[in-house]
Protein backbone atom coordinates (compact mmCIF):
# COMPACT_ATOMS: atom_id res chain seq x y z
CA UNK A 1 49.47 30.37 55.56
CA UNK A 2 45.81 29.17 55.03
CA UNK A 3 43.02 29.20 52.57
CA UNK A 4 40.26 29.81 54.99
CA UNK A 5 38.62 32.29 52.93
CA UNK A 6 38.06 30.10 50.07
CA UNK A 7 34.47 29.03 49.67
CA UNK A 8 34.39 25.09 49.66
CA UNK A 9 33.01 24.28 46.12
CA UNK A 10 33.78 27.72 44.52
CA UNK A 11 36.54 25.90 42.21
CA UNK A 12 39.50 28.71 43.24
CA UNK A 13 42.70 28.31 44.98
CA UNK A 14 45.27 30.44 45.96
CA UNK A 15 49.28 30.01 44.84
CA UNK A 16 52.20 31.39 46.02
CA UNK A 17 53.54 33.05 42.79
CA UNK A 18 57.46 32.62 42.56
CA UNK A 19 60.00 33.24 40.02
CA UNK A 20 62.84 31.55 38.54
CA UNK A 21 65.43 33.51 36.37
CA UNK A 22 67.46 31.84 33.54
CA UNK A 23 70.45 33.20 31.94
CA UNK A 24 70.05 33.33 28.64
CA UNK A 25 72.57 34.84 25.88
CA UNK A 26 71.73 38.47 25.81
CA UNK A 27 68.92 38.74 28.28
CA UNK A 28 67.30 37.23 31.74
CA UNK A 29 64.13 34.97 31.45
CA UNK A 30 62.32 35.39 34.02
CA UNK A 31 59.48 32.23 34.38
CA UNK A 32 56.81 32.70 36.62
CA UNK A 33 55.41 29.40 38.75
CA UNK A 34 52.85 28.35 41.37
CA UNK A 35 52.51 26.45 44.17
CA UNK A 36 49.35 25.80 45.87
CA UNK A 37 48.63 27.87 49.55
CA UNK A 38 47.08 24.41 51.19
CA UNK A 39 50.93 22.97 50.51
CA UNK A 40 53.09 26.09 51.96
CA UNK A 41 54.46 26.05 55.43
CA UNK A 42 56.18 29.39 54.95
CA UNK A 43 58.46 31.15 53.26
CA UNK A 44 61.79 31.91 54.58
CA UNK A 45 65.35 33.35 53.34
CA UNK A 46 68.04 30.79 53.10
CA UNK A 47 69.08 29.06 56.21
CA UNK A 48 72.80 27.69 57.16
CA UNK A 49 72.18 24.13 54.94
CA UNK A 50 74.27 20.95 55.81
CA UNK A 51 75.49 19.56 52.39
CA UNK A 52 74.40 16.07 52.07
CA UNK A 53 76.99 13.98 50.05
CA UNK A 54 75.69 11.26 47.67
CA UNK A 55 72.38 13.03 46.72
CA UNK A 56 71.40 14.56 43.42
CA UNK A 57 73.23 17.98 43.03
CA UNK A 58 69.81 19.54 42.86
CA UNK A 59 69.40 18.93 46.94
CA UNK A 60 71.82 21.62 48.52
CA UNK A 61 71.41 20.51 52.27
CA UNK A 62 69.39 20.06 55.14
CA UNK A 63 68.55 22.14 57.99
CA UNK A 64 67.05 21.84 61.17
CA UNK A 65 63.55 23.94 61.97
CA UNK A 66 62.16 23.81 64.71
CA UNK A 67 63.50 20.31 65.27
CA UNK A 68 62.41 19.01 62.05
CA UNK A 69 65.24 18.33 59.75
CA UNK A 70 63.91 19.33 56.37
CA UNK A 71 65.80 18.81 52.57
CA UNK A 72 66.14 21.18 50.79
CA UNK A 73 65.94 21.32 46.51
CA UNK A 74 66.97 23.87 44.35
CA UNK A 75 64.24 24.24 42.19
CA UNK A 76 66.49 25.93 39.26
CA UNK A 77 68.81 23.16 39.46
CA UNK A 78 66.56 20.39 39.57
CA UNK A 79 64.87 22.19 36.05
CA UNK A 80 67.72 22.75 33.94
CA UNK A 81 68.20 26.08 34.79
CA UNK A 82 71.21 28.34 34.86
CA UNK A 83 70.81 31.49 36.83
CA UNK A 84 72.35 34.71 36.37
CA UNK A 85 74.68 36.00 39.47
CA UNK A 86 73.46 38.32 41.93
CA UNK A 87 70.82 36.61 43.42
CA UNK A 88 71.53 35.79 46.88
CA UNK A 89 69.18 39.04 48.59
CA UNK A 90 66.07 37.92 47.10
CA UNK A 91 66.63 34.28 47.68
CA UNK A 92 63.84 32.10 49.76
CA UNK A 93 62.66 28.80 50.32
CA UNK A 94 59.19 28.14 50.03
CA UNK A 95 58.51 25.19 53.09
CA UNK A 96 55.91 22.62 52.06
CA UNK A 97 54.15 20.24 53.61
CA UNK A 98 52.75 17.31 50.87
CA UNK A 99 52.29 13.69 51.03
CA UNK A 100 52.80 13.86 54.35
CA UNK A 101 56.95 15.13 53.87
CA UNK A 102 58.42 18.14 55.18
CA UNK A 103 60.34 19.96 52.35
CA UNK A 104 61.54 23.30 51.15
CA UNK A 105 62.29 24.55 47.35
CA UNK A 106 64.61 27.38 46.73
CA UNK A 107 63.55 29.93 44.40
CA UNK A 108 64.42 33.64 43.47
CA UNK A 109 61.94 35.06 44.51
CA UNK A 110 58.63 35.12 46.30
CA UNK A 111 56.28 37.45 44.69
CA UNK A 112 52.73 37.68 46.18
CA UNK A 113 49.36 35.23 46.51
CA UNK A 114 47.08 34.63 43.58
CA UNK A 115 43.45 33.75 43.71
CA UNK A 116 43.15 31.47 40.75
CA UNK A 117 39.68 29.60 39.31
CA UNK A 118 40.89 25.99 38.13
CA UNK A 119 38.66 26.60 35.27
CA UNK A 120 41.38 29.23 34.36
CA UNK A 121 44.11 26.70 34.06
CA UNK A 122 44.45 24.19 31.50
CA UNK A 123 46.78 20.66 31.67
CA UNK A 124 50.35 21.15 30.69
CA UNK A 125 50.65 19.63 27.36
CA UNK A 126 53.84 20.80 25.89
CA UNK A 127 57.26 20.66 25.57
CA UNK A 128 59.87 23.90 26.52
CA UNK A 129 61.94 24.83 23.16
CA UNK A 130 64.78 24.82 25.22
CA UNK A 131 64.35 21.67 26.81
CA UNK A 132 64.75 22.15 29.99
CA UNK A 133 61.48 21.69 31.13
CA UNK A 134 59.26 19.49 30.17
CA UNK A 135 54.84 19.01 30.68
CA UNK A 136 56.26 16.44 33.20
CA UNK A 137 57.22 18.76 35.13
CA UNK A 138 54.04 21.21 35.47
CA UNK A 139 50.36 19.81 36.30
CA UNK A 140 48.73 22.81 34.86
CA UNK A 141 48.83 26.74 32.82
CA UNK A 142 47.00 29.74 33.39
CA UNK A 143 46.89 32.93 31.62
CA UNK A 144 47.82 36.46 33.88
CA UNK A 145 48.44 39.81 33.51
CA UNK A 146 50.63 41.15 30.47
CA UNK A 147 49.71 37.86 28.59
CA UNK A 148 52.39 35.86 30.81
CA UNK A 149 52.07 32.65 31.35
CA UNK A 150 52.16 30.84 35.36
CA UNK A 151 53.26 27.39 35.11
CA UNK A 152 51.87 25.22 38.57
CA UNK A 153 55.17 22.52 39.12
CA UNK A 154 54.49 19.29 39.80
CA UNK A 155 56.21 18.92 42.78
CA UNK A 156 55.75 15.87 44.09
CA UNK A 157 57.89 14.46 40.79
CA UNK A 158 60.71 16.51 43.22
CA UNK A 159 59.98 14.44 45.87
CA UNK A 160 59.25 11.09 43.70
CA UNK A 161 62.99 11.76 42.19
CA UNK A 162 64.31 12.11 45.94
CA UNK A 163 62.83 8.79 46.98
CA UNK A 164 60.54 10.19 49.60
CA UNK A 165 57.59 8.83 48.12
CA UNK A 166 57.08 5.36 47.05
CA UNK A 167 53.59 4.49 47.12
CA UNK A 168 53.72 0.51 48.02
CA UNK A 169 50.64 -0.79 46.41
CA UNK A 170 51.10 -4.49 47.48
CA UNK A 171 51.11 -3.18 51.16
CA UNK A 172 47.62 -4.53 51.85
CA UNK A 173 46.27 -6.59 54.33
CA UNK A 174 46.19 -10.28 54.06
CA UNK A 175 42.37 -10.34 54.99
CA UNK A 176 41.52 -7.93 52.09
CA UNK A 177 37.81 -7.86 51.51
CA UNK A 178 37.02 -7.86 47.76
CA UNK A 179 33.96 -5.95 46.15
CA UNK A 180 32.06 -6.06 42.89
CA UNK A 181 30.39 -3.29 41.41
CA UNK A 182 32.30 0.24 39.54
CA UNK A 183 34.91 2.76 40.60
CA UNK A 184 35.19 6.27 39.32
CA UNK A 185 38.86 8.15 39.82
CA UNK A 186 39.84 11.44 38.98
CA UNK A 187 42.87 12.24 38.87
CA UNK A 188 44.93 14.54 36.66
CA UNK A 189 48.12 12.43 37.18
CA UNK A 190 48.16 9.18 34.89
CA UNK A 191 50.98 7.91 37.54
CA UNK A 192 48.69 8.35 40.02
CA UNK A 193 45.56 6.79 38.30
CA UNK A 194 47.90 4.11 37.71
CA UNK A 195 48.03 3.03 41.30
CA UNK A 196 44.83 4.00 42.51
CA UNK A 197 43.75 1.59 39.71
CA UNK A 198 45.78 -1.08 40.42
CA UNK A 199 44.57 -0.82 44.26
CA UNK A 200 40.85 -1.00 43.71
CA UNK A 201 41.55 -3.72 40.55
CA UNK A 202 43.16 -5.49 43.54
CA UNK A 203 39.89 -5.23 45.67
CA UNK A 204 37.38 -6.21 42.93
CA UNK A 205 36.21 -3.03 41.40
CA UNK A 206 36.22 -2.39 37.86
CA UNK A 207 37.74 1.04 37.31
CA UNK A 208 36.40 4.47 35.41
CA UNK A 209 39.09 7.16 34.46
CA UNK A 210 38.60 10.65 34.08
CA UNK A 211 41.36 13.61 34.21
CA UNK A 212 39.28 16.13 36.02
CA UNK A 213 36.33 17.33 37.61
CA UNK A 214 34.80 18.32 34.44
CA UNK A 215 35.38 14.86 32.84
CA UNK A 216 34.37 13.39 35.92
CA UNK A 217 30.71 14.53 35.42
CA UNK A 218 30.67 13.70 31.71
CA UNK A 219 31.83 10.05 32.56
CA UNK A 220 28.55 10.26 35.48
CA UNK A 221 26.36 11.38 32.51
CA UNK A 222 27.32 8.41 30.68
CA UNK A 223 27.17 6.11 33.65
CA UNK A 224 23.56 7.12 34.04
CA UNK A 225 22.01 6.64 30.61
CA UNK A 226 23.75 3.30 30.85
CA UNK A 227 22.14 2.40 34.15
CA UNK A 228 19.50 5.01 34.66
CA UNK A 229 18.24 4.99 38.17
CA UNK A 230 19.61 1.74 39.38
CA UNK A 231 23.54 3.74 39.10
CA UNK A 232 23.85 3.69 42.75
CA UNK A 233 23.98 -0.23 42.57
CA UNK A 234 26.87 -0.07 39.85
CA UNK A 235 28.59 2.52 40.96
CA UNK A 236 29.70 1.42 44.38
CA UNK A 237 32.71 4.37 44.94
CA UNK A 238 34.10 7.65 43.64
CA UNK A 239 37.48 8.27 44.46
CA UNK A 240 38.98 12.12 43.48
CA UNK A 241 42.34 14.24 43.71
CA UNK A 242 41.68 17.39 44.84
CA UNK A 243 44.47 19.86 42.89
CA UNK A 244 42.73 19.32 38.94
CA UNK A 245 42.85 21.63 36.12
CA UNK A 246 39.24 22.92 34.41
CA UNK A 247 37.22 21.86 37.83
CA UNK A 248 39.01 20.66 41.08
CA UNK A 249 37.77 18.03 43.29
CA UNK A 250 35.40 19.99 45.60
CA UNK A 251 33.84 22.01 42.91
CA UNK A 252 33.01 18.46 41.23
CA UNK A 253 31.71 16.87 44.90
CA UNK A 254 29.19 19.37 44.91
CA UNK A 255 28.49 18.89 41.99
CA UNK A 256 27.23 15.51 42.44
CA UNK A 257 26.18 16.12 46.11
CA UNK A 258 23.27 18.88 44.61
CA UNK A 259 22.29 16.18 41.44
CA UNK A 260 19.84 13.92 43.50
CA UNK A 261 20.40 11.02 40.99
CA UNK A 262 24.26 10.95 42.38
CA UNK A 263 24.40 12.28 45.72
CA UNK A 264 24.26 9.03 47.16
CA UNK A 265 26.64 7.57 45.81
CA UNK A 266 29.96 8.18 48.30
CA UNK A 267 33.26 10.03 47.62
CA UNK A 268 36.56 9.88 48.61
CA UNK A 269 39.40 12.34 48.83
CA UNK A 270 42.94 11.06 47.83
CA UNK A 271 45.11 14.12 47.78
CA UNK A 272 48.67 14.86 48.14
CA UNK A 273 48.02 17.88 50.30
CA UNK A 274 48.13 17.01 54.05
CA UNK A 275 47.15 19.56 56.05
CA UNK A 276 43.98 19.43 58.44
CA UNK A 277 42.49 22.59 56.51
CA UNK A 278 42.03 21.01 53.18
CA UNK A 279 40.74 17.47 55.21
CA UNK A 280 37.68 19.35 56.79
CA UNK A 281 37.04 21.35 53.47
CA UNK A 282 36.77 17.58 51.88
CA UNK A 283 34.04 16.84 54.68
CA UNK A 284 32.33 19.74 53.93
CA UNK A 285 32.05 19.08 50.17
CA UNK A 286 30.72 16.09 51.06
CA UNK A 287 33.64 13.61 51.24
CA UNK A 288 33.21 10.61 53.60
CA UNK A 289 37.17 10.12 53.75
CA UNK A 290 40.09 12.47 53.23
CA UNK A 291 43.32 10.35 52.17
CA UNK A 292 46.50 11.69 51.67
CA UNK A 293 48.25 10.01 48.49
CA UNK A 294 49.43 7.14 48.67
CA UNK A 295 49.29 5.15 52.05
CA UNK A 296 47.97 1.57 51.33
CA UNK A 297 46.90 0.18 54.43
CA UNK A 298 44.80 3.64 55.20
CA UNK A 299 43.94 3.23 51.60
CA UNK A 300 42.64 -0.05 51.49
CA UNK A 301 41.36 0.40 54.89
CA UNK A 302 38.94 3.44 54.54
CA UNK A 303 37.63 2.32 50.90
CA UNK A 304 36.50 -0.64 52.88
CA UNK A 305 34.71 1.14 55.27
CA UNK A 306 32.60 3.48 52.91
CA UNK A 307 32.14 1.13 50.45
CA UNK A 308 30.25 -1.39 53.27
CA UNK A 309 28.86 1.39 54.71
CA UNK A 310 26.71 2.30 51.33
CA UNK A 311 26.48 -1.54 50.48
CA UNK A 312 22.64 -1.49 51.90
């Protein structure tokens, strides 16, 4: 699966739209979720699973594809959820490829591919009344047909709560050049603009938040009737996620790439989606770097490199 027909800049993606049914009472809820195209593999029916003993009861094996042994979560289970019976013919797992891991999510069903616009989806701020899932849990909302609801997962919490990914932010190199000057993130995880904070603190920079592409511009507007003109010599480095509500991260780098009072100042991509796709859609939005979250010595390493690069 790829997103080649998505303009870079145009603010869409695509999602897989899958369902997960709950047993309620008297009656089946059926909630209706999202996963992002540039993370899918593909989608296959259950395999033969090894169990695993000693891991959360929400992983029910591994398998082996194609030589690549590969975990494998059920999504119900790891939300709270308690299925009704029946389900096993419309059963798949959805493989994903993310922050550089190989994993696959059972769910109940794989329904078809939405073209979404990110400014259709707003951040998850909420609570479930049956709390079972909580705004922890989803990165963003959007609105479809019949007045349903799609919930995008956070996924990466799955893989956070298996103990695939620990970002090591002391991993950096002994030599570690430090800079002056400010940093913009945006990044619609607070976890993760906690340690891409705590990384450029570490190398000097003092750091600018901003939860989106949308407030990423607003926080450039301010920038610049602080600084007027002379920005560029602040603002050493902007440093964006890609996946954001209201305005992703290549919608918002050309953005700044077509306002001549920013478009010199460089950005970075730091995504969790690792596929070679979504890197060359970065360069063409007018990244200089594409990382994939959170690898510290490529981390360290690359912000370096632009940052000198634009020093002069």
């Amino acid at each position: 699966m790829d997103d080649n027909s998505l303009k870079v800049g145009s603010n869409e993606m695509e999602l897989v739209d899958f369902r997960i049914l709950n047993q309620g009472e008297d009656e089946v809820y059926e909630g209706i979720y999202g996963i992002n195209v540039s993370k899918v593999r593909e989608i296959i029916r259950v395999p033969k699973l090894t169990e695993l003993p000693g891991t959360p009861d929400f992983i029910e094996g591994i398998f082996d594809l194609r030589d690549v042994v590969i975990p494998v979560v059920n999504l119900a289970k790891w939300m709270g959820i308690t299925p009704p019976e029946g389900l096993e013919k419309n059963l798949r797992v959805i493989i994903t490829e993310f922050n550089n891991v190989l994993i696959g999510f059972i769910v109940h069903e794989a329904k078809r591919i939405r073209r979404i616009n990110w400014g259709d989806i707003e951040p998850a701020t909420f609570t479930s009344s049956s709390g079972t899932l909580d705004g922890s849990k989803i990165t963003g909302v959007t609105k479809i047909e019949g007045d349903n609801v799609l919930l995008i997962l956070d996924l990466e919490s799955v893989v956070q709560d298996l103990g695939l990914y620990e970002p090591d932010v002391d991993a950096m190199p002994q030599d570690l050049e430090k800079f002056s000057g400010l940093a913009l993130i945006l990044d619609d995880s607070s976890t993760a603009r906690k340690i891409v904070k705590e990384a450029l603190s570490k190398m000097g920079f003092q750091v600018v938040e901003a939860i989106d592409g949308q407030e990423g511009l607003e926080k450039l507007e301010e920038l610049y009737g602080m600084y007027g003109d002379s920005i560029k010599e602040h603002l050493k480095l902007i440093l964006s996620d890609v996946e954001m509500p209201r305005m992703d991260g290549f919608h918002f780098a050309a953005n700044v790439k077509e306002d001549g009072r920013f478009r010199d100042i460089p950005i970075i991509f730091n995504s969790s989606i690792s596929d070679h796709f979504s890197e060359g859609r970065g360069k063409e939005a007018g990244g200089e770097a594409y990382l994939v979250k959170f690898e510290a010595s490529t981390f360290y390493d690359e912000v370096s490199r632009v940052v000198r690069a634009h020093m002069n």
